[in-house]
N, C-alpha and C. Protein backbone atom coordinates (compact mmCIF):
# COMPACT_ATOMS: atom_id res chain seq x y z
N UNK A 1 -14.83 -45.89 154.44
CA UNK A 1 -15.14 -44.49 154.45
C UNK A 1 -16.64 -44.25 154.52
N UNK A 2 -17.42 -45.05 153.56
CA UNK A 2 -18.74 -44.73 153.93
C UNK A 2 -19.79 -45.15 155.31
N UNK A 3 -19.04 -46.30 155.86
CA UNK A 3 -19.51 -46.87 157.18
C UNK A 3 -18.78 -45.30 158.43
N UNK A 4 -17.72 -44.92 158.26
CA UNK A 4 -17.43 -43.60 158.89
C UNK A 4 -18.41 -42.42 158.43
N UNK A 5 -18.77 -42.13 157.23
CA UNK A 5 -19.63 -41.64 157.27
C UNK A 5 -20.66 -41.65 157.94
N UNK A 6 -21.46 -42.54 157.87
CA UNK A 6 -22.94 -43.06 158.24
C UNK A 6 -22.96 -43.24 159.63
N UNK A 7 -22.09 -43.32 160.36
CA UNK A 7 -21.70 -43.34 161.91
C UNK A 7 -21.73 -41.79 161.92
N UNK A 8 -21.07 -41.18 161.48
CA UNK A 8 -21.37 -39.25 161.50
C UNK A 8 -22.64 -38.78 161.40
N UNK A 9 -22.99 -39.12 160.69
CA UNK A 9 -24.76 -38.70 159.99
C UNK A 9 -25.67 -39.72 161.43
N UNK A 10 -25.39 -40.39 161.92
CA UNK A 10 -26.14 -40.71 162.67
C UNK A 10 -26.02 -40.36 164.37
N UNK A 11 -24.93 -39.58 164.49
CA UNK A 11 -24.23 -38.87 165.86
C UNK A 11 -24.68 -37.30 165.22
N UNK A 12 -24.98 -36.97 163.79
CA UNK A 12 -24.68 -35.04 164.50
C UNK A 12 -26.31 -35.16 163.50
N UNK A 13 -26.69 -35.82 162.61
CA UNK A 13 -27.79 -35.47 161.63
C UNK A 13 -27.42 -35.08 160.89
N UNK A 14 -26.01 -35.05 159.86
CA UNK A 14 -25.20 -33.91 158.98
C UNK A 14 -25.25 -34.85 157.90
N UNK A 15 -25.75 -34.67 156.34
CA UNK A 15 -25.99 -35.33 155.48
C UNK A 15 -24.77 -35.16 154.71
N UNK A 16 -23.61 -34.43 154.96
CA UNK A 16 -22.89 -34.14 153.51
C UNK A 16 -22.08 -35.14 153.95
N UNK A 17 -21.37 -35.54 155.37
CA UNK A 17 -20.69 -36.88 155.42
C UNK A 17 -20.99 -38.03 155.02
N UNK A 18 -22.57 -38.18 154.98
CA UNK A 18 -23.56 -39.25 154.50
C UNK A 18 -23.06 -39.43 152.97
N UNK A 19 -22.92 -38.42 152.32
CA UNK A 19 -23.55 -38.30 150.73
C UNK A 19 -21.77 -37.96 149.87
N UNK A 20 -20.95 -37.49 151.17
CA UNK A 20 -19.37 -37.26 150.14
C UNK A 20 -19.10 -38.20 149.86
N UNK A 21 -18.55 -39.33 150.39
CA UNK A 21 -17.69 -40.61 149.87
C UNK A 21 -18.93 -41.25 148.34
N UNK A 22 -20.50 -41.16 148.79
CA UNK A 22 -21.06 -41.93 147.44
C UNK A 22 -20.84 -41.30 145.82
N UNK A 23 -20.45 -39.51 146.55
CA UNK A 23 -20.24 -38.71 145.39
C UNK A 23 -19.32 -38.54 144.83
N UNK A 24 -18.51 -39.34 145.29
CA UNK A 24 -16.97 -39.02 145.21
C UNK A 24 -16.96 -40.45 144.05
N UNK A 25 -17.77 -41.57 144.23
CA UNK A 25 -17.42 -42.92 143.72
C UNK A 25 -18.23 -42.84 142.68
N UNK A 26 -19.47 -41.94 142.17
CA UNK A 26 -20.07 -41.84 141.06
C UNK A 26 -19.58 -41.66 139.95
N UNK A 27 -19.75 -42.81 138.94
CA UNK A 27 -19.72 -42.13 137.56
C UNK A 27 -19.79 -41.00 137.04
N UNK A 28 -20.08 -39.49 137.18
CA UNK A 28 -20.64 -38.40 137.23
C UNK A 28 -20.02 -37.65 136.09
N UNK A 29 -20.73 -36.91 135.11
CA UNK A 29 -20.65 -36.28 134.25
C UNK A 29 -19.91 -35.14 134.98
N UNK A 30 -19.09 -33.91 134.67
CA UNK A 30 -18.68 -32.75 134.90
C UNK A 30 -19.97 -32.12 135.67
N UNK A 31 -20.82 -31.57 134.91
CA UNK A 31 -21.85 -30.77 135.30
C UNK A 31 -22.49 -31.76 136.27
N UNK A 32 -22.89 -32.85 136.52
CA UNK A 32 -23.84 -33.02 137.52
C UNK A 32 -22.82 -33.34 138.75
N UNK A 33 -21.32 -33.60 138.60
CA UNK A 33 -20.66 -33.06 139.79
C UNK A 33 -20.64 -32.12 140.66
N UNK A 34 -20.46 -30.94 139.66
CA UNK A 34 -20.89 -29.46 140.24
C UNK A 34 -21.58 -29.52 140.44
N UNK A 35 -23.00 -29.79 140.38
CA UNK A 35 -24.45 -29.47 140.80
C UNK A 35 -24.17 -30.03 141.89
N UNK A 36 -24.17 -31.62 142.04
CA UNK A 36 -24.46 -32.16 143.25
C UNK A 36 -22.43 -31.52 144.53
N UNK A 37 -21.64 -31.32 144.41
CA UNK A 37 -20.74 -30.69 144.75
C UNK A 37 -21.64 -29.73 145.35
N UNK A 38 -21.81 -28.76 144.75
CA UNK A 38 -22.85 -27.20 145.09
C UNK A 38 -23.82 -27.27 146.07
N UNK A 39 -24.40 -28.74 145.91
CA UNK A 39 -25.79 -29.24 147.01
C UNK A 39 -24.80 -29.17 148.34
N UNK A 40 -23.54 -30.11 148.50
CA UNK A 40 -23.03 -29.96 149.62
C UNK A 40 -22.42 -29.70 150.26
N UNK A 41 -21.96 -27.98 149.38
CA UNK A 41 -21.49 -27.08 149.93
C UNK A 41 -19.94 -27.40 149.70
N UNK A 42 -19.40 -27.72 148.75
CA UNK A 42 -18.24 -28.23 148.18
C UNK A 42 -17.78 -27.15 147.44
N UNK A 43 -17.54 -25.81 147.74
CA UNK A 43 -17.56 -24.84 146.57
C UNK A 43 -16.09 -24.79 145.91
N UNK A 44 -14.86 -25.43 146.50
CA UNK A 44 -13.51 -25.33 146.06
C UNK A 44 -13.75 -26.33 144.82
N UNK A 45 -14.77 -27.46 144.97
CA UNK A 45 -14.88 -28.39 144.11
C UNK A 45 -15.45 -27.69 142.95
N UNK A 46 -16.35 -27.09 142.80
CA UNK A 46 -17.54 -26.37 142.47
C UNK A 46 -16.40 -25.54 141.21
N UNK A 47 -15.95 -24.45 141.96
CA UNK A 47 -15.21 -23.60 141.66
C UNK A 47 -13.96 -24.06 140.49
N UNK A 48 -13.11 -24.90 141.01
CA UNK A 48 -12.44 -25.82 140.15
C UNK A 48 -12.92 -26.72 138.46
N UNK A 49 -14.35 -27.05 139.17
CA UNK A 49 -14.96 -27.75 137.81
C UNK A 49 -15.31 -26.44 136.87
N UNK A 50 -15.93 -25.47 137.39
CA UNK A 50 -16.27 -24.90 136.42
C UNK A 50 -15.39 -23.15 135.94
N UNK A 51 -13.92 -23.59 136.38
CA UNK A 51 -12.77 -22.88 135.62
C UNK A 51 -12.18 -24.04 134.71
N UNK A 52 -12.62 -25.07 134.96
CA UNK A 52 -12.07 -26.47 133.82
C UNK A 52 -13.36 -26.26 132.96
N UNK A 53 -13.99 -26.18 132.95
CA UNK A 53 -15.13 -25.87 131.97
C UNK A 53 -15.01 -24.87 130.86
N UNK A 54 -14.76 -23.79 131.77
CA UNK A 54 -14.54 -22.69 130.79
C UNK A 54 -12.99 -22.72 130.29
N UNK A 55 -12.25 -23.08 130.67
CA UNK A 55 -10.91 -23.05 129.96
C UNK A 55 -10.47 -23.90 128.91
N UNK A 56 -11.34 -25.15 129.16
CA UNK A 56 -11.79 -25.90 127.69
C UNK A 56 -12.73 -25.48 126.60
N UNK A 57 -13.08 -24.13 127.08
CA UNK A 57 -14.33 -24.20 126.70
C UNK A 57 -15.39 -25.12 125.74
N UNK A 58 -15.37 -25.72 126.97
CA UNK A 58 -16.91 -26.88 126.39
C UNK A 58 -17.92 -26.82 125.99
N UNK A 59 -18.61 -25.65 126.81
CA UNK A 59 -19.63 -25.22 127.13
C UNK A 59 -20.48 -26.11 127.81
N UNK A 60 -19.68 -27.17 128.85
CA UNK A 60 -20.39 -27.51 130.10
C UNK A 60 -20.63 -26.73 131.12
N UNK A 61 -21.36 -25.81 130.65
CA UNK A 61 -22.41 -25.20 131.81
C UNK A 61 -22.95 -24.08 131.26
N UNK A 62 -24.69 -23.91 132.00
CA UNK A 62 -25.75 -23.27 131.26
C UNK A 62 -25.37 -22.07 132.23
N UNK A 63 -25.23 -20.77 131.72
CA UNK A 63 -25.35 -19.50 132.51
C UNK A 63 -26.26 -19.13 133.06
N UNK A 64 -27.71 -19.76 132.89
CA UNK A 64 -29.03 -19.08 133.80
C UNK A 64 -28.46 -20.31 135.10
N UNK A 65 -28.28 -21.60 135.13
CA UNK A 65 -28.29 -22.15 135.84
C UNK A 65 -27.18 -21.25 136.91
N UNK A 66 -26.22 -20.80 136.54
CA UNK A 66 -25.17 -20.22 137.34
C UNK A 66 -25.69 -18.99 137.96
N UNK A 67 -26.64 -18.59 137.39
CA UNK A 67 -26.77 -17.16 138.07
C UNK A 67 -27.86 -17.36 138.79
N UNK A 68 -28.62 -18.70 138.60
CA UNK A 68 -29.98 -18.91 139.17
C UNK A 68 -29.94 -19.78 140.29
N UNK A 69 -29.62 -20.60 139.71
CA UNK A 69 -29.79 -22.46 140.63
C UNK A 69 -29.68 -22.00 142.02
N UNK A 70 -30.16 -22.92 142.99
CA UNK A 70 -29.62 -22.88 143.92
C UNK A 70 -28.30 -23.83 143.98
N UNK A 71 -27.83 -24.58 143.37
CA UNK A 71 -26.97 -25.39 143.09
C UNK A 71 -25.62 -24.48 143.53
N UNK A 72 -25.77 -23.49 143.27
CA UNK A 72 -24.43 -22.51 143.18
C UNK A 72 -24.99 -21.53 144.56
N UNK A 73 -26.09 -21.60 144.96
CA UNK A 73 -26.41 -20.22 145.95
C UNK A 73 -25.20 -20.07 146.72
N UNK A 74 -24.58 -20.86 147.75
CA UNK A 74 -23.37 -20.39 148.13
C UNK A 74 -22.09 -19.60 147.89
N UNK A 75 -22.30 -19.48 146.92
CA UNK A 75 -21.31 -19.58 146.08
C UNK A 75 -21.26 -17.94 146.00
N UNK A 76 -22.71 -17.76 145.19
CA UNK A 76 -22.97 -16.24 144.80
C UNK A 76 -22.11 -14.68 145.11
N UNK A 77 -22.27 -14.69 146.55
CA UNK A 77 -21.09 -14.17 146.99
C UNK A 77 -19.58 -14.15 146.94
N UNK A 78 -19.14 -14.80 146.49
CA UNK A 78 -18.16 -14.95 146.49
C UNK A 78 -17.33 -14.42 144.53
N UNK A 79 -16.21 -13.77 145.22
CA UNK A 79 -15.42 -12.48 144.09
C UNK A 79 -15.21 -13.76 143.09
N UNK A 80 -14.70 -14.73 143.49
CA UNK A 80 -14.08 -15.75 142.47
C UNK A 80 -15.09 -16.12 141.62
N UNK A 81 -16.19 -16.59 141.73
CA UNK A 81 -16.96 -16.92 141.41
C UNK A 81 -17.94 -16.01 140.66
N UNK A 82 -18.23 -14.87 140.85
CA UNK A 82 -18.96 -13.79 140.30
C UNK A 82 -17.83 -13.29 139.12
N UNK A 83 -16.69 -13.36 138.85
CA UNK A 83 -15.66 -13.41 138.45
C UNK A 83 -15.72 -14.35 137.11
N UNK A 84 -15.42 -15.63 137.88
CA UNK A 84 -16.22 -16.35 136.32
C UNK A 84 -17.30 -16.44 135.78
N UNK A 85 -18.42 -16.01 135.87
CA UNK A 85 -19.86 -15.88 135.99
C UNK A 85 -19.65 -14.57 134.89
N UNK A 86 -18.32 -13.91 135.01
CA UNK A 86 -19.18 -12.61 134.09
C UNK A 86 -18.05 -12.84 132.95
N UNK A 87 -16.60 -13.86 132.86
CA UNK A 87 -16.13 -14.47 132.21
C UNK A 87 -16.55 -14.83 131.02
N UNK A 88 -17.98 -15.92 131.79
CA UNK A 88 -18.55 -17.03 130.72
C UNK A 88 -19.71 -16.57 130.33
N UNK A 89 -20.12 -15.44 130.48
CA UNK A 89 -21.39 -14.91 129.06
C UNK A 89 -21.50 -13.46 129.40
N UNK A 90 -22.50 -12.66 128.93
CA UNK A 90 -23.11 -11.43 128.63
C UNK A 90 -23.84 -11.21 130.07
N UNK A 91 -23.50 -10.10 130.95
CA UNK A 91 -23.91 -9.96 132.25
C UNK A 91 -25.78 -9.14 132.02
């Protein structure tokens, strides 16, 4: 999978084929999934981790980061997401 990758990334210049399969095999905490998920435009992933977040409530995840980061900019727009955003703290 990652040699298919890296054959992609080197035919179009597109980094998220480059970077899914290594992200997928990381050790990765919850939150730095989402973050790095968010970098590549993974927002179903995104979206998923952090309704498992809040429904455990863990409190894996910082609310300035959500309303700020670019980690999430895609995202912003979107009803689902602005949705949990006003869920998980004080708007």
């Amino acid at each position: 999978m990652v040699g298919e990758a890296i054959a992609e990334h080197s035919r179009t210049g597109n980094r998220v084929p480059l970077a899914q399969p290594i992200v997928d095999e990381l050790p990765l905490s919850p939150e730095w999934a989402r973050k790095l998920y968010g970098h590549l435009g993974q927002d179903e992933r995104v979206l998923e981790g952090l309704r498992a977040a809040h429904e455990a409530r863990t409190g894996a995840y910082d609310l300035l980061s959500l309303k700020y980061s670019d980690n999430y900019s895609s995202l912003r727009d979107d009803p689902r997401y602005q949705e949990l955003v006003r869920q998980m703290g004080p708007g």
